[in-house]
N, C-alpha and C. Protein backbone atom coordinates (compact mmCIF):
# COMPACT_ATOMS: atom_id res chain seq x y z
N UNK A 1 62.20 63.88 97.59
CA UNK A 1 60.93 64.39 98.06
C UNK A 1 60.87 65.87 97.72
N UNK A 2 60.13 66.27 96.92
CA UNK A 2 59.69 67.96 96.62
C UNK A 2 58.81 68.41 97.75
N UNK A 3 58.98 69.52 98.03
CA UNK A 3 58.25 70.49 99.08
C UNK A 3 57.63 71.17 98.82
N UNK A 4 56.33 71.51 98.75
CA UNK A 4 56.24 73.02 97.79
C UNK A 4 55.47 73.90 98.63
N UNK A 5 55.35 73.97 99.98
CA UNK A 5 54.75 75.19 100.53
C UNK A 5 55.18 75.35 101.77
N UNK A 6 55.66 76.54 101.87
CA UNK A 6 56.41 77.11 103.19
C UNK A 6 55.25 77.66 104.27
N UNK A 7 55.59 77.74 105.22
CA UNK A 7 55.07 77.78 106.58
C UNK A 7 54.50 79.44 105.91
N UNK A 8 54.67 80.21 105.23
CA UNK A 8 53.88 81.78 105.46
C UNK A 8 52.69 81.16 104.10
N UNK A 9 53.00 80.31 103.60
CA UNK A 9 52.05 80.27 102.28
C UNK A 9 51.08 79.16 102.47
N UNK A 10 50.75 78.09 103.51
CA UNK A 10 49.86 77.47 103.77
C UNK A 10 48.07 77.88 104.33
N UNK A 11 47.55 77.04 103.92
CA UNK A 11 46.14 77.81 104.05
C UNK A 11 46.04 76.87 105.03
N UNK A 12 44.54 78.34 106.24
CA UNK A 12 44.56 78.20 107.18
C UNK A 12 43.78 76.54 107.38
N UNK A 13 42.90 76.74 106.86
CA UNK A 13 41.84 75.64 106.80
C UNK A 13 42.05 74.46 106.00
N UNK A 14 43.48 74.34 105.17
CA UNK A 14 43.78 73.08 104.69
C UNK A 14 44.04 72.18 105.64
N UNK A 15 43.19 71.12 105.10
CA UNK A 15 43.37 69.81 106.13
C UNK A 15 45.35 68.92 105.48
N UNK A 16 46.13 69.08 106.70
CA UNK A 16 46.88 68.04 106.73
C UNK A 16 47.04 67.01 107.46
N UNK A 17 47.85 66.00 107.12
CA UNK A 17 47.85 64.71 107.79
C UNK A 17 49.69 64.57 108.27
N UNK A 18 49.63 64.65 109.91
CA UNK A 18 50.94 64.32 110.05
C UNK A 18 50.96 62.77 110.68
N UNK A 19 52.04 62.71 109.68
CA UNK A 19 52.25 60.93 110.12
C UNK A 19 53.47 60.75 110.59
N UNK A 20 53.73 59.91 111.51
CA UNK A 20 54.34 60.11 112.88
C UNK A 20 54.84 58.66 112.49
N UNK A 21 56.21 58.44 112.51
CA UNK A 21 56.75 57.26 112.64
C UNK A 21 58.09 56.88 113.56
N UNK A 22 58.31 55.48 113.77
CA UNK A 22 58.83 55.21 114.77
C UNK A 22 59.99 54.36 114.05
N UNK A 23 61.01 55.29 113.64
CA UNK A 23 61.59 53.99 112.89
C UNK A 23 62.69 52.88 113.06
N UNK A 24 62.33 52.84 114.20
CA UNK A 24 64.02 51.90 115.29
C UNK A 24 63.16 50.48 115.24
N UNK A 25 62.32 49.81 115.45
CA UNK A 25 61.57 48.26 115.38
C UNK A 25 61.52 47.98 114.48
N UNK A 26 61.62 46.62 113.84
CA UNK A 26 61.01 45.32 112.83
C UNK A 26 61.76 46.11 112.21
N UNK A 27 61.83 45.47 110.49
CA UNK A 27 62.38 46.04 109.42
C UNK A 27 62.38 47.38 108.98
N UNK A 28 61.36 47.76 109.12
CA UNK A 28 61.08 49.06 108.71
C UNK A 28 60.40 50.42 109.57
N UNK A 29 60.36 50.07 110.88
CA UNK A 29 60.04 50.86 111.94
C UNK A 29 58.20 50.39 111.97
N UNK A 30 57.76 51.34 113.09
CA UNK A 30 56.09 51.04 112.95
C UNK A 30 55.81 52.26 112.93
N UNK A 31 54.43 52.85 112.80
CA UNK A 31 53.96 54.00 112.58
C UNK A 31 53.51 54.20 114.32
N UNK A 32 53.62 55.35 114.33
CA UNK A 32 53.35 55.77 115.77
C UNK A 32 52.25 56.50 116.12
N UNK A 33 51.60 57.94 115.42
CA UNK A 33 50.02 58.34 115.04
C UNK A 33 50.34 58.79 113.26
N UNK A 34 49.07 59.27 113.02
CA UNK A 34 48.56 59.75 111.76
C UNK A 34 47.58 60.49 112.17
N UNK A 35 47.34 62.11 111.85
CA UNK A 35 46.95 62.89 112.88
C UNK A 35 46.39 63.99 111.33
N UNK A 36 45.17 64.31 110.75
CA UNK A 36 44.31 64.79 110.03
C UNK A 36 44.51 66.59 111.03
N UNK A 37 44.44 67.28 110.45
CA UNK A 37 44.41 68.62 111.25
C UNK A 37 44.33 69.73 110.13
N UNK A 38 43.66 70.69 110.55
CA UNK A 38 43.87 71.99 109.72
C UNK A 38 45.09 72.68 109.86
N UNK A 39 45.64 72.98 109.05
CA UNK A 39 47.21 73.67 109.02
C UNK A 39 47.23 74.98 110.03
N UNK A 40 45.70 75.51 109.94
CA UNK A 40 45.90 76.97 111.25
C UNK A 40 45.98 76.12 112.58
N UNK A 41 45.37 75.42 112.78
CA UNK A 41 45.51 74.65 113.77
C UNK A 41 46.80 74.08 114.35
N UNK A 42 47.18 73.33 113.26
CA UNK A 42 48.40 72.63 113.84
C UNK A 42 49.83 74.15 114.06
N UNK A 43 49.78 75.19 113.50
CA UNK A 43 50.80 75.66 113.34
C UNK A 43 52.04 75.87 113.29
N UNK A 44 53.09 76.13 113.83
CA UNK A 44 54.16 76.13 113.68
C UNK A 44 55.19 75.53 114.75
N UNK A 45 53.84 75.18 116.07
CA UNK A 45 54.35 74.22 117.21
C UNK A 45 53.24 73.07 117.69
N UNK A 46 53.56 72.11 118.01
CA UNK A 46 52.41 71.09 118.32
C UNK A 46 53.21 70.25 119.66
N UNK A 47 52.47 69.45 119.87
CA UNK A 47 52.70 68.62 121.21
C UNK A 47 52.89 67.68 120.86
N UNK A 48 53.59 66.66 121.02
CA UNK A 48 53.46 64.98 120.49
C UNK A 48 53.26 64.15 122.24
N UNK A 49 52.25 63.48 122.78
CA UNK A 49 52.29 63.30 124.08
C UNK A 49 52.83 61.40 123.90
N UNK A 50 53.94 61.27 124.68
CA UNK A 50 54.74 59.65 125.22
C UNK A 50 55.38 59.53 123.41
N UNK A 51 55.88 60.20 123.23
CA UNK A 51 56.77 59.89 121.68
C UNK A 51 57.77 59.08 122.35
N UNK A 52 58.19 58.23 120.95
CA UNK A 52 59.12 57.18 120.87
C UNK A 52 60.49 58.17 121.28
N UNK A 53 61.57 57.74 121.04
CA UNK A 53 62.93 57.76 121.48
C UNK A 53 63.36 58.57 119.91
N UNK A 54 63.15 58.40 119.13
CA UNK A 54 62.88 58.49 117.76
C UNK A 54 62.40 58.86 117.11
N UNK A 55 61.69 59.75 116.37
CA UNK A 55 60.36 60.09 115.40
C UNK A 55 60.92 60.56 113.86
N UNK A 56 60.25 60.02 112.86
CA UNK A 56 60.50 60.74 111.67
C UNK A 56 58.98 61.42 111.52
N UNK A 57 59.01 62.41 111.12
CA UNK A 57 57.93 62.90 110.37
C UNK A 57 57.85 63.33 108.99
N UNK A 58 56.82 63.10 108.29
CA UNK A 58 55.91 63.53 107.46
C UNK A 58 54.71 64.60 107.42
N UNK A 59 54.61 65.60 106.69
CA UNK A 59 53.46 66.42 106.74
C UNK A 59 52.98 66.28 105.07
N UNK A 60 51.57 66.29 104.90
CA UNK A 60 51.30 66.27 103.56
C UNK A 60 49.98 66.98 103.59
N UNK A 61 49.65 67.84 102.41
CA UNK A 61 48.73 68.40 101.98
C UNK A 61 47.25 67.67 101.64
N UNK A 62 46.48 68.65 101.22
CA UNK A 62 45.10 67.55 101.18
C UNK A 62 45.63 66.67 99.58
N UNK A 63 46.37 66.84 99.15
CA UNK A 63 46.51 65.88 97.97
C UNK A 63 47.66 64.91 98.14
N UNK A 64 48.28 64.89 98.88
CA UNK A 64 49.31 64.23 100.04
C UNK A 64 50.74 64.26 99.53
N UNK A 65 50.69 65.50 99.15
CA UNK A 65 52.35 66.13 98.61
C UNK A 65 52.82 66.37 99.51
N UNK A 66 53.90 65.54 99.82
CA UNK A 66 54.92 66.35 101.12
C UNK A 66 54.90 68.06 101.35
N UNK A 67 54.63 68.38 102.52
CA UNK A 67 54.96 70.16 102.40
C UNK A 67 56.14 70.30 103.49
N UNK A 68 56.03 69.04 104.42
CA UNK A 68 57.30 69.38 105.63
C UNK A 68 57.96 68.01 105.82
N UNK A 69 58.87 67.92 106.24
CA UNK A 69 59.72 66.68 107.07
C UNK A 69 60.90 66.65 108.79
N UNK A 70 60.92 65.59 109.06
CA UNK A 70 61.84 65.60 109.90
C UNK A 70 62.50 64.45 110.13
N UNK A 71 63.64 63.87 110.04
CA UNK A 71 63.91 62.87 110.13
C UNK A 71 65.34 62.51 111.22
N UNK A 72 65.14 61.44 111.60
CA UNK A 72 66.07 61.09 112.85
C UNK A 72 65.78 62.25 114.17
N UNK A 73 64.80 62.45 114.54
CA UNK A 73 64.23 63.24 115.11
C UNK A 73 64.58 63.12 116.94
N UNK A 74 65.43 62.89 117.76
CA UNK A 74 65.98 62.25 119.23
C UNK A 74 65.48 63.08 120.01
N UNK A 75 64.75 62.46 120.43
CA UNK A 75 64.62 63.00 122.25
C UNK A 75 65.33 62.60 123.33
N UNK A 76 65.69 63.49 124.23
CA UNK A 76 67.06 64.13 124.60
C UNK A 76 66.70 64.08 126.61
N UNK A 77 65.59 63.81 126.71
CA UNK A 77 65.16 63.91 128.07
C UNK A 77 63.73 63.39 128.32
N UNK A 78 63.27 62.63 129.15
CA UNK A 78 62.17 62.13 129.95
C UNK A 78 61.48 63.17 129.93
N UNK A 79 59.92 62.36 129.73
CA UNK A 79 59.09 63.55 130.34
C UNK A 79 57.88 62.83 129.20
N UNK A 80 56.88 63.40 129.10
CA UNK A 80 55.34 62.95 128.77
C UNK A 80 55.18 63.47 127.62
N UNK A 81 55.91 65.11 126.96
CA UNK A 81 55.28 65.48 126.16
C UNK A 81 56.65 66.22 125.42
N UNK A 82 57.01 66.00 123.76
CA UNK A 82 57.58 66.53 122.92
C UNK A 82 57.27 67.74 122.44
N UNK A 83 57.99 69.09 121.54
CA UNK A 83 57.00 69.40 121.11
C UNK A 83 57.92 69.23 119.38
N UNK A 84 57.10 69.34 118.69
CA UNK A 84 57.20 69.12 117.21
C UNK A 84 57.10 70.76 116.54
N UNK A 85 58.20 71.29 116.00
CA UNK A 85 58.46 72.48 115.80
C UNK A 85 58.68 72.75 114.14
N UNK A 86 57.99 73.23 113.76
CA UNK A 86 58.24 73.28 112.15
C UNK A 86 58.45 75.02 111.42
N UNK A 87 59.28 74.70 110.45
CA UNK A 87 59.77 76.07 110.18
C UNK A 87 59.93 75.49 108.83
N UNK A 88 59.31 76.48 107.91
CA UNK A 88 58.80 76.22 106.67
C UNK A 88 59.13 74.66 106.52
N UNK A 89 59.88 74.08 105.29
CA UNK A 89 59.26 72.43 104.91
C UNK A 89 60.58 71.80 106.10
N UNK A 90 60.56 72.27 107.48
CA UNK A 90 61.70 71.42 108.43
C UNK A 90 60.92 71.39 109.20
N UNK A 91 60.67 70.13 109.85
CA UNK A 91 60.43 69.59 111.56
C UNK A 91 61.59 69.24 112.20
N UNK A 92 61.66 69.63 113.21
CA UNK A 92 62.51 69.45 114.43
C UNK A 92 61.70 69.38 115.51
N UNK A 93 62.39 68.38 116.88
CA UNK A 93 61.73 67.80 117.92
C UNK A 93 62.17 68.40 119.20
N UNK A 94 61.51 68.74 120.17
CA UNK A 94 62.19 69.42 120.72
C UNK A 94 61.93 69.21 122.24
N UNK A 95 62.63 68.47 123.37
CA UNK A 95 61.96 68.31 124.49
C UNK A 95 61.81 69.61 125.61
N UNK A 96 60.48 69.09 126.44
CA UNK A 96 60.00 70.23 127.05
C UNK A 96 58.89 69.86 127.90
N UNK A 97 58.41 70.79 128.66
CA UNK A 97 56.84 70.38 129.48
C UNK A 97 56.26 71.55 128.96
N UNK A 98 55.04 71.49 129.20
CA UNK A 98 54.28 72.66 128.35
C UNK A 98 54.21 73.83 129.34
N UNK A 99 53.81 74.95 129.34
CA UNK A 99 53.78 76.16 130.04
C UNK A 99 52.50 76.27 130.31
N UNK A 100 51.98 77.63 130.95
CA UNK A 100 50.49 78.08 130.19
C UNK A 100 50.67 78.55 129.03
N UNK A 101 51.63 79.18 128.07
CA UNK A 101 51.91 79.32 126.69
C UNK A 101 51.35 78.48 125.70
N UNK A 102 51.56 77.27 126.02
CA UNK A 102 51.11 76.15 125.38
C UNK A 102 49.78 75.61 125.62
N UNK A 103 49.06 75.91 126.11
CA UNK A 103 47.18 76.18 126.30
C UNK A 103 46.50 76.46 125.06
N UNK A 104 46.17 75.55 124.86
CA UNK A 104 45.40 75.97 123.23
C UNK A 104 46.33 75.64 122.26
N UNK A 105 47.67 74.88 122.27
CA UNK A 105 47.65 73.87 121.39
C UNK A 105 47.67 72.34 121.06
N UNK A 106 47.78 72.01 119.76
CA UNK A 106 47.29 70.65 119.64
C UNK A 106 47.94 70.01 120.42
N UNK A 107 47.61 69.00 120.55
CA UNK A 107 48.36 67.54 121.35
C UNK A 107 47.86 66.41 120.18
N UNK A 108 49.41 66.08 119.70
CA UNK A 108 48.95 64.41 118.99
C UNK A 108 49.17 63.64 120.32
N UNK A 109 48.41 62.38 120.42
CA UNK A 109 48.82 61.01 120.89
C UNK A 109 48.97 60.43 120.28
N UNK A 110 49.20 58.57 120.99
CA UNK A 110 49.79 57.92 120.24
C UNK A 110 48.90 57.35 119.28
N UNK A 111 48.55 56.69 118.04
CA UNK A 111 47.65 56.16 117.53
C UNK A 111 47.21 57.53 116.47
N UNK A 112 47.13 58.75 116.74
CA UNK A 112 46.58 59.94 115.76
C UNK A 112 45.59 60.60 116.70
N UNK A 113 45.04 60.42 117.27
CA UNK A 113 44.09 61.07 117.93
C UNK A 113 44.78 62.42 118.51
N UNK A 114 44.14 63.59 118.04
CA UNK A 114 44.69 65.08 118.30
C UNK A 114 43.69 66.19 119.28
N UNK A 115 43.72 66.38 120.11
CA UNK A 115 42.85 67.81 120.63
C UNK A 115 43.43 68.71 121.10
N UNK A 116 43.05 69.33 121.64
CA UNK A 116 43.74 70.72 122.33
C UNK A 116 44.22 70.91 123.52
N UNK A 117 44.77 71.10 124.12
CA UNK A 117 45.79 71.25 125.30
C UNK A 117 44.81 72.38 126.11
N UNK A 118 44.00 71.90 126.90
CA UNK A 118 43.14 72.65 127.92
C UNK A 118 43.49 73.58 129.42
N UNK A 119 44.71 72.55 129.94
CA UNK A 119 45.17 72.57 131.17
C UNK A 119 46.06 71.63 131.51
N UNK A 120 47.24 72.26 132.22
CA UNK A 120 48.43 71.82 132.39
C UNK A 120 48.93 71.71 133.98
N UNK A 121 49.39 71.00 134.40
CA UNK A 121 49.95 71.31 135.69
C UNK A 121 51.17 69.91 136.08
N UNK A 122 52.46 70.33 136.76
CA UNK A 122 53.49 69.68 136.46
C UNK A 122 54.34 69.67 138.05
N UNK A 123 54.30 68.79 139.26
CA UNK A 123 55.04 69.35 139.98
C UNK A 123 56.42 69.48 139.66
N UNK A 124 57.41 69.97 140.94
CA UNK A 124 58.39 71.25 140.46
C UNK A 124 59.71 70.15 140.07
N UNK A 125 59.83 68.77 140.87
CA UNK A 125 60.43 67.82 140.59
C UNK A 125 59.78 67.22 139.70
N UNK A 126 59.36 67.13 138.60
CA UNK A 126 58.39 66.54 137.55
C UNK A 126 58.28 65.02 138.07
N UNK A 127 57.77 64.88 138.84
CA UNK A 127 57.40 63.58 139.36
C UNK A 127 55.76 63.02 139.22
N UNK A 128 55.14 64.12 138.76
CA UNK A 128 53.88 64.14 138.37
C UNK A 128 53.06 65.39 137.25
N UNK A 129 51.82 64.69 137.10
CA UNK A 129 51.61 65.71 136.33
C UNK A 129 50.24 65.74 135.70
N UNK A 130 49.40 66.66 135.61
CA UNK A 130 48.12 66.37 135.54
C UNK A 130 47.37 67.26 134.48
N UNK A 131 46.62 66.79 133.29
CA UNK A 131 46.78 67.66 132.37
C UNK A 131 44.90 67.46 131.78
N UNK A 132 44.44 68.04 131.22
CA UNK A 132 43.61 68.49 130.12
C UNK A 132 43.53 68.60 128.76
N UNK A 133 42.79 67.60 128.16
CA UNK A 133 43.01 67.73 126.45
C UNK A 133 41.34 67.24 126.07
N UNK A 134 41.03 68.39 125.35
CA UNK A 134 39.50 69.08 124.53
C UNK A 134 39.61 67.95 123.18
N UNK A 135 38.52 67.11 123.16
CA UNK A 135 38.64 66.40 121.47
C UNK A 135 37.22 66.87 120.84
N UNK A 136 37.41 66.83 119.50
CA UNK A 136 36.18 67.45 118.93
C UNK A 136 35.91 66.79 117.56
N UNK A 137 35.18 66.44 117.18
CA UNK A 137 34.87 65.50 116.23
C UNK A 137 33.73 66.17 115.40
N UNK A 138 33.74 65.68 113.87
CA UNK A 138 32.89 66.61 113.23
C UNK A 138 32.01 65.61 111.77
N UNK A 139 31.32 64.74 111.45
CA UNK A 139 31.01 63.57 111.16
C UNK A 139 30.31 65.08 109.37
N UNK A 140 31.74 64.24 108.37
CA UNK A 140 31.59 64.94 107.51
C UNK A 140 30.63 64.00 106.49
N UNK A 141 30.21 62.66 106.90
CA UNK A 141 29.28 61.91 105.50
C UNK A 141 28.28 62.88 104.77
């Protein structure tokens, strides 16, 4: 797999597609989302919300050249929300609950569907947790 654009040389407004896979089931794993986003957008941390045990990722450009990866990706602790950490063409997974830091960024779910992380709140025994996510849709025909 060739890489050819590092995290300082991506444009803001290029649309990428991260595809999210699950690869421990059936022969060949199942896909988990596929998630369209502008690269300023997604940046250099994202949310993945109820990820598998597992994740490989894929990132590809609008012409669908690999630009990032991550593979054998383990989550390491319970909880609702991953975050997906990329540093030039590397993803790494990383468990966590979100902060107010994390307000205003993406959230993939499962299936691809992506919005923004509005509002967060987590009691102190994480036994609950109650959150906010902004979707926005833009009908390009």
């Amino acid at each position: 797999m060739s890489l050819r654009l590092g995290q300082n040389q991506r444009m803001g407004d290029e649309i990428e597609t991260w595809d999210l896979w699950y690869p421990g089931p059936g022969a060949t794993g199942l896909p988990f989302a596929r998630a369209r986003l502008k690269a300023g957008d997604a940046g250099d941390r994202l949310l993945v919300h109820a990820a598998p045990q597992v994740l490989q990722v894929t990132v590809r450009d609008q012409a669908g050249t690999p630009v990032a990866s991550g593979e054998k990706l383990e989550r390491h602790q319970p909880g609702p929300m991953s975050f997906l950490v990329r540093r030039g063409a590397i993803v790494t997974l990383e468990d966590g609950w979100p902060t107010e830091r994390d307000l205003g960024r993406v959230v993939i779910l499962p299936g691809g569907e992506a919005g923004i992380l509005k509002s967060w709140w987590n009691a102190d025994d994480r036994k609950e947790w109650r959150w906010q996510v902004e979707f926005y849709n833009q009908n390009r025909a």
